[in-house]
PDB file of N, CA and C in Angstrom:
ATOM      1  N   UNK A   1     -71.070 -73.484  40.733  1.00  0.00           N
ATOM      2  CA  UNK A   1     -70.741 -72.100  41.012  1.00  0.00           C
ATOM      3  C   UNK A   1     -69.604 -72.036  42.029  1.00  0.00           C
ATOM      4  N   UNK A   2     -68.711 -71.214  41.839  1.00  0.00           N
ATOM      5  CA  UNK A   2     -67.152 -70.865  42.585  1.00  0.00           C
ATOM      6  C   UNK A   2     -68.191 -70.857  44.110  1.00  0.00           C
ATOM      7  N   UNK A   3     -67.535 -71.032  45.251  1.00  0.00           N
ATOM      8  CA  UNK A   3     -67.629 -70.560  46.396  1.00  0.00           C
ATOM      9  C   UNK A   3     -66.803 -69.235  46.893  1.00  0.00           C
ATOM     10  N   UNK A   4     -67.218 -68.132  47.449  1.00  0.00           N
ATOM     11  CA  UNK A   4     -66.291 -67.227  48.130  1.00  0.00           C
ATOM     12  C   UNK A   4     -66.547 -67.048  49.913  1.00  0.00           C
ATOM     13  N   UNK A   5     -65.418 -67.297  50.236  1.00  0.00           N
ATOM     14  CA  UNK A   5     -65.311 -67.691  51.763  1.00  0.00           C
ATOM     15  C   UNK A   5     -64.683 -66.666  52.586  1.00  0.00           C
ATOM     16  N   UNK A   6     -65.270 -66.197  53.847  1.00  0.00           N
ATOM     17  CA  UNK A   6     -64.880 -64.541  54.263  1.00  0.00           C
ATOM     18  C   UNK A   6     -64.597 -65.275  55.682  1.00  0.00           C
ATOM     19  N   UNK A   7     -62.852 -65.450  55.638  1.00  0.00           N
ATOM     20  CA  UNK A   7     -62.553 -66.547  56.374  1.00  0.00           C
ATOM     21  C   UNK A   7     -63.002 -65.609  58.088  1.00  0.00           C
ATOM     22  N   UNK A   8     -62.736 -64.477  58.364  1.00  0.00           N
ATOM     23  CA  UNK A   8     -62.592 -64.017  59.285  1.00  0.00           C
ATOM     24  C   UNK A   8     -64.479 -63.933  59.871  1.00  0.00           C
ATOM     25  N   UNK A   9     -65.256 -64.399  59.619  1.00  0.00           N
ATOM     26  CA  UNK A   9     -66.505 -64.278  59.649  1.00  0.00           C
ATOM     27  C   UNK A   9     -67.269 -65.777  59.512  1.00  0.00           C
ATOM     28  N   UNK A  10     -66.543 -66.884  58.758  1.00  0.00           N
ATOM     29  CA  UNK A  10     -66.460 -67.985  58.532  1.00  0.00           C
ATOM     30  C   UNK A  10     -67.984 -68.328  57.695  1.00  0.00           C
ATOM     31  N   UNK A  11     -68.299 -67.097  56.958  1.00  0.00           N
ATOM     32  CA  UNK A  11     -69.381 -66.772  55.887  1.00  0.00           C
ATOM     33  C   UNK A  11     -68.547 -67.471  54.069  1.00  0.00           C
ATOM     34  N   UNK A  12     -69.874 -68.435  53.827  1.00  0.00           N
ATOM     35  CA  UNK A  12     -69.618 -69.026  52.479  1.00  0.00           C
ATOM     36  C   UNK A  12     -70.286 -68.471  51.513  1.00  0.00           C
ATOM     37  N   UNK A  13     -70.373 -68.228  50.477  1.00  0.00           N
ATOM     38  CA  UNK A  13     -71.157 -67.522  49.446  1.00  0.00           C
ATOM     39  C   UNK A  13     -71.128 -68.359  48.060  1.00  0.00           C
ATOM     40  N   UNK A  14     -72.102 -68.734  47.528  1.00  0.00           N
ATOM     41  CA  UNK A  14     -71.912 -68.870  46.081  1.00  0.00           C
ATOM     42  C   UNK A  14     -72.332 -68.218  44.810  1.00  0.00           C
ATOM     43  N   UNK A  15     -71.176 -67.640  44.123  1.00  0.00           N
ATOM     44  CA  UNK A  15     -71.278 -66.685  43.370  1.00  0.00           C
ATOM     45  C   UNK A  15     -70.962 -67.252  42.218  1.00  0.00           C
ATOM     46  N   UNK A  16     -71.267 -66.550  41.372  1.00  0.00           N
ATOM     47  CA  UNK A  16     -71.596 -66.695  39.235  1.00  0.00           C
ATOM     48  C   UNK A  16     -70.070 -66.424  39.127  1.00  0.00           C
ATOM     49  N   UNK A  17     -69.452 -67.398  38.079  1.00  0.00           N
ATOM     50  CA  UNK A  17     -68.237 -67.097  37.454  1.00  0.00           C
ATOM     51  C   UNK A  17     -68.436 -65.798  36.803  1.00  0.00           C
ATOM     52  N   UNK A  18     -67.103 -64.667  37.118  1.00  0.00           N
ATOM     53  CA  UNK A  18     -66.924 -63.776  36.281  1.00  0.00           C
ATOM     54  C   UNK A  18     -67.836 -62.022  36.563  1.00  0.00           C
ATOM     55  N   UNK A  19     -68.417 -62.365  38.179  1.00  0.00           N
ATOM     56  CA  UNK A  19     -68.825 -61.545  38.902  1.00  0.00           C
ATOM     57  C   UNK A  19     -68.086 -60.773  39.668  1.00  0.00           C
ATOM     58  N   UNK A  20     -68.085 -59.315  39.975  1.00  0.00           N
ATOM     59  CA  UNK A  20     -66.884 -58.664  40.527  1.00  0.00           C
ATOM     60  C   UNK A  20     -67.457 -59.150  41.956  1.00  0.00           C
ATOM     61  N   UNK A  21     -66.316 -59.353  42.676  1.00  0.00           N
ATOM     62  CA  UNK A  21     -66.728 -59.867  44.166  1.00  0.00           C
ATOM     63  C   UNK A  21     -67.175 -59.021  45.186  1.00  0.00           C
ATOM     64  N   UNK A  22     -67.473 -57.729  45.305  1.00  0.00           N
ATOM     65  CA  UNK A  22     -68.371 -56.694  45.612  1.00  0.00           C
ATOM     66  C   UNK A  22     -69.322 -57.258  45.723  1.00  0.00           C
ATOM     67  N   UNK A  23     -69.572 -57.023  44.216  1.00  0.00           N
ATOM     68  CA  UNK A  23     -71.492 -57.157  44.159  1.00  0.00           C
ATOM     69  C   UNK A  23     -72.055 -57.841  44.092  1.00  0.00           C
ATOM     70  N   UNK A  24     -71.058 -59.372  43.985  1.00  0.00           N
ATOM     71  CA  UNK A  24     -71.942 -60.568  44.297  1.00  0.00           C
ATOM     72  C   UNK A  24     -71.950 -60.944  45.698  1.00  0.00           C
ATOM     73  N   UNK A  25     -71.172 -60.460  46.805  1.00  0.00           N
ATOM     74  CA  UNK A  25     -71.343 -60.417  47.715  1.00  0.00           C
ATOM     75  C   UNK A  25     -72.460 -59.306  48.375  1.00  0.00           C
ATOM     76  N   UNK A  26     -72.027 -58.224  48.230  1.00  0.00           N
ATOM     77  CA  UNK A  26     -73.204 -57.405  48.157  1.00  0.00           C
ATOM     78  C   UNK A  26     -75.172 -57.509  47.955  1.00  0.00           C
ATOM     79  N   UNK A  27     -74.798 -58.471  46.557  1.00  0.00           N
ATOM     80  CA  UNK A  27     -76.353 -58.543  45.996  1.00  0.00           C
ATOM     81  C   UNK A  27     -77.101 -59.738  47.157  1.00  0.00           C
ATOM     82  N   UNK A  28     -75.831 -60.460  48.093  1.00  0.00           N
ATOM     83  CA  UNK A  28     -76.358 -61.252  48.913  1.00  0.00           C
ATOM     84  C   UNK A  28     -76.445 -60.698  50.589  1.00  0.00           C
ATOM     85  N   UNK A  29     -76.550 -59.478  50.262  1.00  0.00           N
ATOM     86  CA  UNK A  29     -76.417 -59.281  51.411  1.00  0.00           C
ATOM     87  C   UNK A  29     -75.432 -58.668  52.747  1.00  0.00           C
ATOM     88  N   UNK A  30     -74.685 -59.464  52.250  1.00  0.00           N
ATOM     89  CA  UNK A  30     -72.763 -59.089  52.743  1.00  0.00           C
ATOM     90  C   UNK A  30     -71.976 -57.745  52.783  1.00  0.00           C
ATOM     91  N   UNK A  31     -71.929 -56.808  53.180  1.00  0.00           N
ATOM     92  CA  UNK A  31     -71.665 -55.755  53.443  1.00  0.00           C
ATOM     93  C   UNK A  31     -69.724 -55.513  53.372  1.00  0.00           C
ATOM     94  N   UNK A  32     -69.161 -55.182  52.179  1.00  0.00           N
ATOM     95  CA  UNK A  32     -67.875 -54.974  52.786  1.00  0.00           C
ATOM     96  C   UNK A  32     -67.443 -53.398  52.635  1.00  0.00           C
ATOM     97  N   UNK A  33     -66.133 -53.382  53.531  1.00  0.00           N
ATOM     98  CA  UNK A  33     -65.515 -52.020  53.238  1.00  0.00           C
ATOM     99  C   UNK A  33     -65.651 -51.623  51.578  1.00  0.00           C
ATOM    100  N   UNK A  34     -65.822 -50.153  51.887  1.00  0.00           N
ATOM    101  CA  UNK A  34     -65.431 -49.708  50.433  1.00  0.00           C
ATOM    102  C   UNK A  34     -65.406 -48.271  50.400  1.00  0.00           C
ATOM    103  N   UNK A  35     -65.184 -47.533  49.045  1.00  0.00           N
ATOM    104  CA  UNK A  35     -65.404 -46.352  48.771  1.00  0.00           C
ATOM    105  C   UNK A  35     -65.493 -45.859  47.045  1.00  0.00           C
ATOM    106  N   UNK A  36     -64.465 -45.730  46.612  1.00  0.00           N
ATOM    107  CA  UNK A  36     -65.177 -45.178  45.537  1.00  0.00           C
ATOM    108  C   UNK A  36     -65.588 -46.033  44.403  1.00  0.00           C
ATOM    109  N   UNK A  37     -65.631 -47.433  44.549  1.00  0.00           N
ATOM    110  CA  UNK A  37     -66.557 -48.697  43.735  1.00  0.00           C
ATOM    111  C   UNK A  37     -65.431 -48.822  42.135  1.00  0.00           C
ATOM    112  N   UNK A  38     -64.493 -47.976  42.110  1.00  0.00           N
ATOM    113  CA  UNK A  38     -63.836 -48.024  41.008  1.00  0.00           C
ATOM    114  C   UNK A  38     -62.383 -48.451  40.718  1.00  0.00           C
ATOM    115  N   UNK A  39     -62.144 -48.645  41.884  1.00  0.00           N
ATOM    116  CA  UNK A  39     -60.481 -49.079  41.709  1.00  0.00           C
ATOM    117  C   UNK A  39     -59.249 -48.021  42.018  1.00  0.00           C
ATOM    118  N   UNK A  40     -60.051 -47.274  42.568  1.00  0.00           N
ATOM    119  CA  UNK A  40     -58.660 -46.046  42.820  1.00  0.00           C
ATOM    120  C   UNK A  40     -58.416 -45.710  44.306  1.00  0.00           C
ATOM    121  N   UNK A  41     -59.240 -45.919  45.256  1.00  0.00           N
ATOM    122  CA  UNK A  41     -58.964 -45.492  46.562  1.00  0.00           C
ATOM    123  C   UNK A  41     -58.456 -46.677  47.200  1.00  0.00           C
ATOM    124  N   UNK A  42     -58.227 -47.811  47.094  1.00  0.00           N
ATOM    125  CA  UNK A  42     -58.141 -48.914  48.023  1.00  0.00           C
ATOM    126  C   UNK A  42     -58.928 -49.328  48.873  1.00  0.00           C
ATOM    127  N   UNK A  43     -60.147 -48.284  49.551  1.00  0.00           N
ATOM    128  CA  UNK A  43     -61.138 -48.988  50.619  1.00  0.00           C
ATOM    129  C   UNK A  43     -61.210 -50.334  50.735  1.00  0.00           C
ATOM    130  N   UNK A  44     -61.790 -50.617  49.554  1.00  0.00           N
ATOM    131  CA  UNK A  44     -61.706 -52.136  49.491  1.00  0.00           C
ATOM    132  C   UNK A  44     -60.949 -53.579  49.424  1.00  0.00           C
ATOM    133  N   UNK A  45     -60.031 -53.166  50.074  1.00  0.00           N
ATOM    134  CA  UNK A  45     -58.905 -54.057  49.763  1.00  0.00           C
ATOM    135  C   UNK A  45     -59.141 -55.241  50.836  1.00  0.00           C
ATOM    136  N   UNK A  46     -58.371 -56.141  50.229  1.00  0.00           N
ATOM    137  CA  UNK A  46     -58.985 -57.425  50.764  1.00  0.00           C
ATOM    138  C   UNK A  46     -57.266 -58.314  50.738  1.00  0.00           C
ATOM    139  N   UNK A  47     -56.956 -59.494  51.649  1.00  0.00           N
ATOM    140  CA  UNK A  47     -56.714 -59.955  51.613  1.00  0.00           C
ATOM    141  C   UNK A  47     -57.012 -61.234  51.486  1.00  0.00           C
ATOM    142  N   UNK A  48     -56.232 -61.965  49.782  1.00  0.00           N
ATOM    143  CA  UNK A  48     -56.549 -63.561  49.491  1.00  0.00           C
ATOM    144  C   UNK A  48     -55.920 -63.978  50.078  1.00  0.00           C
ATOM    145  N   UNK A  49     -56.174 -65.446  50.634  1.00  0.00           N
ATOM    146  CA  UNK A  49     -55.829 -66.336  51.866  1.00  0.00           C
ATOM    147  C   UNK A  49     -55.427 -67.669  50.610  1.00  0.00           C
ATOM    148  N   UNK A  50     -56.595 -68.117  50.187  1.00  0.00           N
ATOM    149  CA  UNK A  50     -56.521 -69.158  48.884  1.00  0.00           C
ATOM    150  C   UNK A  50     -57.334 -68.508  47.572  1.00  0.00           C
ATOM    151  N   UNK A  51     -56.681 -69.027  46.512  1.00  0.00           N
ATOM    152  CA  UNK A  51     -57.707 -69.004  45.513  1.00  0.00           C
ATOM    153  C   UNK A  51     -57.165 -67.708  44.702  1.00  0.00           C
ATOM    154  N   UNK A  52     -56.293 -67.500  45.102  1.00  0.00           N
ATOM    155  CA  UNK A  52     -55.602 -66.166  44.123  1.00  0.00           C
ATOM    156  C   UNK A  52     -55.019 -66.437  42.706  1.00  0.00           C
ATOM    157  N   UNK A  53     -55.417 -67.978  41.762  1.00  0.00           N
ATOM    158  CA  UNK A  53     -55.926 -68.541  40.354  1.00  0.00           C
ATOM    159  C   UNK A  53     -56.722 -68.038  40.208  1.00  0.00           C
ATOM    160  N   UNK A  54     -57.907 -68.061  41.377  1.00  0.00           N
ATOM    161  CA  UNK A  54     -59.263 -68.307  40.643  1.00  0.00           C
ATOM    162  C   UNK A  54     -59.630 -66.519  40.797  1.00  0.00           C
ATOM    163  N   UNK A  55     -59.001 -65.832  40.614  1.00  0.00           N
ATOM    164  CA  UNK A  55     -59.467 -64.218  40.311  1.00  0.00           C
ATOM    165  C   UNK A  55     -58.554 -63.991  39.135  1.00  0.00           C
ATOM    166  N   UNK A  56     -59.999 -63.103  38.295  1.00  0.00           N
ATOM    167  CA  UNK A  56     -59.180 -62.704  37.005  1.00  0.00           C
ATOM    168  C   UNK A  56     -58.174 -62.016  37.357  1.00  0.00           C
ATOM    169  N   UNK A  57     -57.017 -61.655  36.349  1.00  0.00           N
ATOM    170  CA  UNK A  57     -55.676 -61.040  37.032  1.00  0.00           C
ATOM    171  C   UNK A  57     -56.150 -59.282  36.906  1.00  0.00           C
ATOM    172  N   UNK A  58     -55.527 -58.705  37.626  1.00  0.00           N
ATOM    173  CA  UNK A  58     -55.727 -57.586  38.208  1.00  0.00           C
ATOM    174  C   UNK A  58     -55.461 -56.422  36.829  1.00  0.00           C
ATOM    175  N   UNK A  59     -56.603 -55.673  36.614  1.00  0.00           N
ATOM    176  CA  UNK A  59     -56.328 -54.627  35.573  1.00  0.00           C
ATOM    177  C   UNK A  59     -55.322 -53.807  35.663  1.00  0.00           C
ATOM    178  N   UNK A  60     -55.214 -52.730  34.644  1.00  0.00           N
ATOM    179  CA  UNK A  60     -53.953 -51.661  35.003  1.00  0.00           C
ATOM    180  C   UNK A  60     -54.078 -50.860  36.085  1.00  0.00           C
ATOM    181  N   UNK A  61     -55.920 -50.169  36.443  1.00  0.00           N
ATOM    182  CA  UNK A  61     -56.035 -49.452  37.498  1.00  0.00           C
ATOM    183  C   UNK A  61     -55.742 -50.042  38.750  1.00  0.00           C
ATOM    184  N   UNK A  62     -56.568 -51.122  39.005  1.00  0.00           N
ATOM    185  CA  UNK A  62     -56.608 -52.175  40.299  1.00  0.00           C
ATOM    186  C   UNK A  62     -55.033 -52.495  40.740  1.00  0.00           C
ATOM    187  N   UNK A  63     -54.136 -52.609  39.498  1.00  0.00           N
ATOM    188  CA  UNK A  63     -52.689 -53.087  40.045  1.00  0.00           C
ATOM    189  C   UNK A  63     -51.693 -51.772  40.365  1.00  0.00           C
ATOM    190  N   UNK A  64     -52.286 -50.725  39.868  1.00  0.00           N
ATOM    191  CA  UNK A  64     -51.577 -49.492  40.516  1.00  0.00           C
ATOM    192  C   UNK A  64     -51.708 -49.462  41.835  1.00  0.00           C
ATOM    193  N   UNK A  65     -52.774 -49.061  42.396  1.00  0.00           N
ATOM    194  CA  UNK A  65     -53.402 -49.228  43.493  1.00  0.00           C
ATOM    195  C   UNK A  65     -53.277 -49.946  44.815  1.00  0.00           C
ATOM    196  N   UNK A  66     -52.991 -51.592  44.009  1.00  0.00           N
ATOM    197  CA  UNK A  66     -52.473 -52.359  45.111  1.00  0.00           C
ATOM    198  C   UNK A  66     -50.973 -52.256  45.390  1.00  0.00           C
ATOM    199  N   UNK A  67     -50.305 -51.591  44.385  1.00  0.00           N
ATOM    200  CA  UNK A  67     -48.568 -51.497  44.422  1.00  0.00           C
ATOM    201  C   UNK A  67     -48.717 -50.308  45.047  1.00  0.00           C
ATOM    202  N   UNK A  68     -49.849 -49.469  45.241  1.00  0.00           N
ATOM    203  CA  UNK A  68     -49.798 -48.049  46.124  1.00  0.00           C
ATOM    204  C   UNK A  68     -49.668 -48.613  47.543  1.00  0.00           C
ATOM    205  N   UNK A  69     -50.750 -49.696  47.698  1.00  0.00           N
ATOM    206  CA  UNK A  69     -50.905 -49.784  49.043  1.00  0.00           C
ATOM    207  C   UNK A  69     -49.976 -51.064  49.812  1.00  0.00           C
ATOM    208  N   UNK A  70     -49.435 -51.644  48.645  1.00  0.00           N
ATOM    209  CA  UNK A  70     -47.992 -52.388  49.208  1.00  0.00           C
ATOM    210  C   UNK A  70     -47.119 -51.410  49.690  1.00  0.00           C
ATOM    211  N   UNK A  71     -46.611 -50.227  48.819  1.00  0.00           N
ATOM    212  CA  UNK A  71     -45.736 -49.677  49.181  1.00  0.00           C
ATOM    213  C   UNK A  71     -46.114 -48.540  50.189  1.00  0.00           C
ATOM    214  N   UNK A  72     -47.372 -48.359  50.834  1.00  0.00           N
ATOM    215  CA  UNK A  72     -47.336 -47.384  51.943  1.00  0.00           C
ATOM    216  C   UNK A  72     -47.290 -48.836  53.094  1.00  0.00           C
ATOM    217  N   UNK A  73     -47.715 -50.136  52.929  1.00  0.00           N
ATOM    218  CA  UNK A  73     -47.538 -50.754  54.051  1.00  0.00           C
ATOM    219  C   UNK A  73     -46.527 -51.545  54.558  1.00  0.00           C
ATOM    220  N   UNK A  74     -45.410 -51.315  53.367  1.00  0.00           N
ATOM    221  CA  UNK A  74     -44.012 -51.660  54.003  1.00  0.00           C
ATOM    222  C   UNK A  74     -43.401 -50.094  54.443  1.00  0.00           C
ATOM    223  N   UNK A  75     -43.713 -48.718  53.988  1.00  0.00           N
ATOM    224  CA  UNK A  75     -43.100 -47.599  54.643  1.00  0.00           C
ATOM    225  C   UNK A  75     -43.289 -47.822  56.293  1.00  0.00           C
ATOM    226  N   UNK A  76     -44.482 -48.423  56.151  1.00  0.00           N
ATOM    227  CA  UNK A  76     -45.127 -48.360  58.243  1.00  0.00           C
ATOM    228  C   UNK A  76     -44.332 -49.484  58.584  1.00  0.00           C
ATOM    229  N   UNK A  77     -44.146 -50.754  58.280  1.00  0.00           N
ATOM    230  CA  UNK A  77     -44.161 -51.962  58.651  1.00  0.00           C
ATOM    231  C   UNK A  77     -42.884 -52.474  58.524  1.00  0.00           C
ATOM    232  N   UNK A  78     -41.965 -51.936  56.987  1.00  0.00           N
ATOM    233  CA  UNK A  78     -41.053 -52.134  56.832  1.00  0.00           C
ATOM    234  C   UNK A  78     -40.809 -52.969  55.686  1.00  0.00           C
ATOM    235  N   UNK A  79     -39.450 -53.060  55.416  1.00  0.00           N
ATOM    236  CA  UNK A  79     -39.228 -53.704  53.695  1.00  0.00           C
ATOM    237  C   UNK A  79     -39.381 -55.541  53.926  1.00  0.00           C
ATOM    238  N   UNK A  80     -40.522 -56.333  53.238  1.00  0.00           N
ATOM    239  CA  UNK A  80     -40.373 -57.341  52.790  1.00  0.00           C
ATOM    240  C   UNK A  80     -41.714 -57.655  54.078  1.00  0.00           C
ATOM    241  N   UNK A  81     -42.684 -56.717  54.531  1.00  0.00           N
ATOM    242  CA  UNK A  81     -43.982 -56.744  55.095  1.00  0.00           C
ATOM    243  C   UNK A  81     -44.712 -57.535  54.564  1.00  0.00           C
ATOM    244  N   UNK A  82     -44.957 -57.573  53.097  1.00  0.00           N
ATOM    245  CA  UNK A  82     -45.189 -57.872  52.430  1.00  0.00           C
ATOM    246  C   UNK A  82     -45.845 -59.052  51.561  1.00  0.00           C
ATOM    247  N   UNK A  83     -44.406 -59.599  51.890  1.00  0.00           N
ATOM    248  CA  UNK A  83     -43.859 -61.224  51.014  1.00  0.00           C
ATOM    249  C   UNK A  83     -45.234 -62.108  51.212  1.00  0.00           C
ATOM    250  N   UNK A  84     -45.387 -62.466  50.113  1.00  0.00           N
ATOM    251  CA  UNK A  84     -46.318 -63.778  50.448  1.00  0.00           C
ATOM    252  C   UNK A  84     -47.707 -63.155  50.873  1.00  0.00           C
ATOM    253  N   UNK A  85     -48.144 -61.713  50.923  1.00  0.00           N
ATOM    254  CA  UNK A  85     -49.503 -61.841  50.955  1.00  0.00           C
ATOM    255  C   UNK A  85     -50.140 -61.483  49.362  1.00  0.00           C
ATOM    256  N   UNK A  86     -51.397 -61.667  49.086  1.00  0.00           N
ATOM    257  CA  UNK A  86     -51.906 -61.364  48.174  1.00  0.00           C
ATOM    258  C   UNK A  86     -53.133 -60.397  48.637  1.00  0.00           C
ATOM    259  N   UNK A  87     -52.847 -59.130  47.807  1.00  0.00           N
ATOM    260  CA  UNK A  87     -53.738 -58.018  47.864  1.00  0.00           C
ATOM    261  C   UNK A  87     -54.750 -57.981  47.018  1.00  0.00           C
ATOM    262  N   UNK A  88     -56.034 -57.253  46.580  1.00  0.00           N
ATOM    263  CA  UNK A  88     -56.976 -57.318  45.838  1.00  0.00           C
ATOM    264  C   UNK A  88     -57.891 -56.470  46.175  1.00  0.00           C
ATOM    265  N   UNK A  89     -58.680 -56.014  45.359  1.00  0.00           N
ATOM    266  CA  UNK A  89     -59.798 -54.694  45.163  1.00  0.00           C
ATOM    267  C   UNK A  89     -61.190 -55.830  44.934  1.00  0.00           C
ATOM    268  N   UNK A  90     -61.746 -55.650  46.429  1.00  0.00           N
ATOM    269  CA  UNK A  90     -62.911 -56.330  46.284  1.00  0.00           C
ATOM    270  C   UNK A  90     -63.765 -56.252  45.021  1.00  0.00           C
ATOM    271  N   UNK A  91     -64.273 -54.450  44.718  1.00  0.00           N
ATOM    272  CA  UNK A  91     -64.685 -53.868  43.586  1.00  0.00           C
ATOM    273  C   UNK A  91     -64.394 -54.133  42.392  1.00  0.00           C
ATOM    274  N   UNK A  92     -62.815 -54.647  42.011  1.00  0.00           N
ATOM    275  CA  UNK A  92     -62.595 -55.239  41.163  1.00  0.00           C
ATOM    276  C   UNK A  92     -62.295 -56.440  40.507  1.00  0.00           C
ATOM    277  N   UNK A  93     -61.935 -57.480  41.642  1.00  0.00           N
ATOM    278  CA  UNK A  93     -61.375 -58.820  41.496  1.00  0.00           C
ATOM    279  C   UNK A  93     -62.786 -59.528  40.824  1.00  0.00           C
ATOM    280  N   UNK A  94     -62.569 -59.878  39.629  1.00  0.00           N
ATOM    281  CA  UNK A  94     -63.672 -60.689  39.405  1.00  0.00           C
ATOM    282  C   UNK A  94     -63.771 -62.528  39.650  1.00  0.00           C
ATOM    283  N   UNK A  95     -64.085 -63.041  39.616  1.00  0.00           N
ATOM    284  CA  UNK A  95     -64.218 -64.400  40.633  1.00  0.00           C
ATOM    285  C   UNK A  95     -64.528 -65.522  39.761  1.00  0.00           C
ATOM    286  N   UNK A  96     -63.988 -66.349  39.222  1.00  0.00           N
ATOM    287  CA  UNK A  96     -63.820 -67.175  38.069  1.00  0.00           C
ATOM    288  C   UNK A  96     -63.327 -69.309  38.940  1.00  0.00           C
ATOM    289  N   UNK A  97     -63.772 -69.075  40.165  1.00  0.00           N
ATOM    290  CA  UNK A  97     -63.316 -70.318  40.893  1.00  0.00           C
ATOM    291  C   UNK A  97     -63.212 -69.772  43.154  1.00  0.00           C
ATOM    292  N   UNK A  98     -63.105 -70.480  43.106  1.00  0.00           N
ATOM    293  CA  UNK A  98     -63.062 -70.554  44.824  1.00  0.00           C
ATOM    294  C   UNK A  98     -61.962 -69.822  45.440  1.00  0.00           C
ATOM    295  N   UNK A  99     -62.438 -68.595  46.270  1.00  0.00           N
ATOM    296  CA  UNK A  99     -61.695 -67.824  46.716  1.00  0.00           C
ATOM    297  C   UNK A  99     -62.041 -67.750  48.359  1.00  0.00           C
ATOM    298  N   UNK A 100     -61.131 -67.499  49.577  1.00  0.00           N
ATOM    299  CA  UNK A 100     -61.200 -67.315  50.401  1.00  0.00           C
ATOM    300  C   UNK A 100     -59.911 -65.826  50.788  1.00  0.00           C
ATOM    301  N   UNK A 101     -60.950 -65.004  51.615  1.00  0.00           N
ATOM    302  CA  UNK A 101     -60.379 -63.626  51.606  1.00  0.00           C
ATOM    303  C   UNK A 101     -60.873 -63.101  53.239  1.00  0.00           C
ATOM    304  N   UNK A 102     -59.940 -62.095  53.541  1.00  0.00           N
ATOM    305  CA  UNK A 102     -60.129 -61.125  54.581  1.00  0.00           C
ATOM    306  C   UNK A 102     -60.190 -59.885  54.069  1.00  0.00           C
ATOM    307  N   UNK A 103     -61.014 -58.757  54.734  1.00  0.00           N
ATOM    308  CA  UNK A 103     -60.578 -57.359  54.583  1.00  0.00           C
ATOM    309  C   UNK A 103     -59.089 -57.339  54.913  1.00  0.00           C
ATOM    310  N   UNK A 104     -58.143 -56.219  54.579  1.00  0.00           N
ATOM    311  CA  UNK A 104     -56.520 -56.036  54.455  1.00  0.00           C
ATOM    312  C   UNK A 104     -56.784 -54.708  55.413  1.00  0.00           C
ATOM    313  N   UNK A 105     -55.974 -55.066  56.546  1.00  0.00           N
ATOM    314  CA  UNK A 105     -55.732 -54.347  57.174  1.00  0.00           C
ATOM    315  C   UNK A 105     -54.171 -53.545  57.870  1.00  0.00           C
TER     316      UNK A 105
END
């Protein structure tokens, strides 16, 4: 079973290939940000650290969303804030191999 690693907490989890990473974190216990469980508000956004293979690739809703919240966090931060991080919808990223993540702040 994939491991998922919540580097900022230094919490390991082992979760079922092909589980949205919410609720397999969730069903263990693990409490993360969130809000509307569907892919449209961002609450849940997370930053991947490693392992951004091992999540299925991001649907049409989930990738609107994260290009929403790229582009309000280079308006604050500025152009090329950006580069090199990987964004993701806890609610939606489903988990297919070993991921290590932060909430995105």
């Amino acid at each position: 079973m994939p491991t998922v690693s919540l580097i900022h907490k230094n919490l390991h989890f082992e979760v079922e290939e092909e589980k949205i990473l919410f609720d397999a974190l969730d069903n263990q216990g693990e409490k993360l940000p969130h809000g509307c469980l569907a892919g449209s508000c961002g609450a849940c956004k997370i930053e991947v650290i490693e392992g951004e293979e091992n999540l299925k690739p991001p649907s049409p809703v989930e990738q609107n969303t994260i290009e929403s919240i790229k582009e309000f966090y280079e308006s604050k931060n500025g152009k090329g804030s950006m580069d090199g991080r990987v964004i993701r919808l806890s609610c939606r990223a489903r988990v297919r191999g070993d991921v290590s993540f932060r909430p995105f702040k």
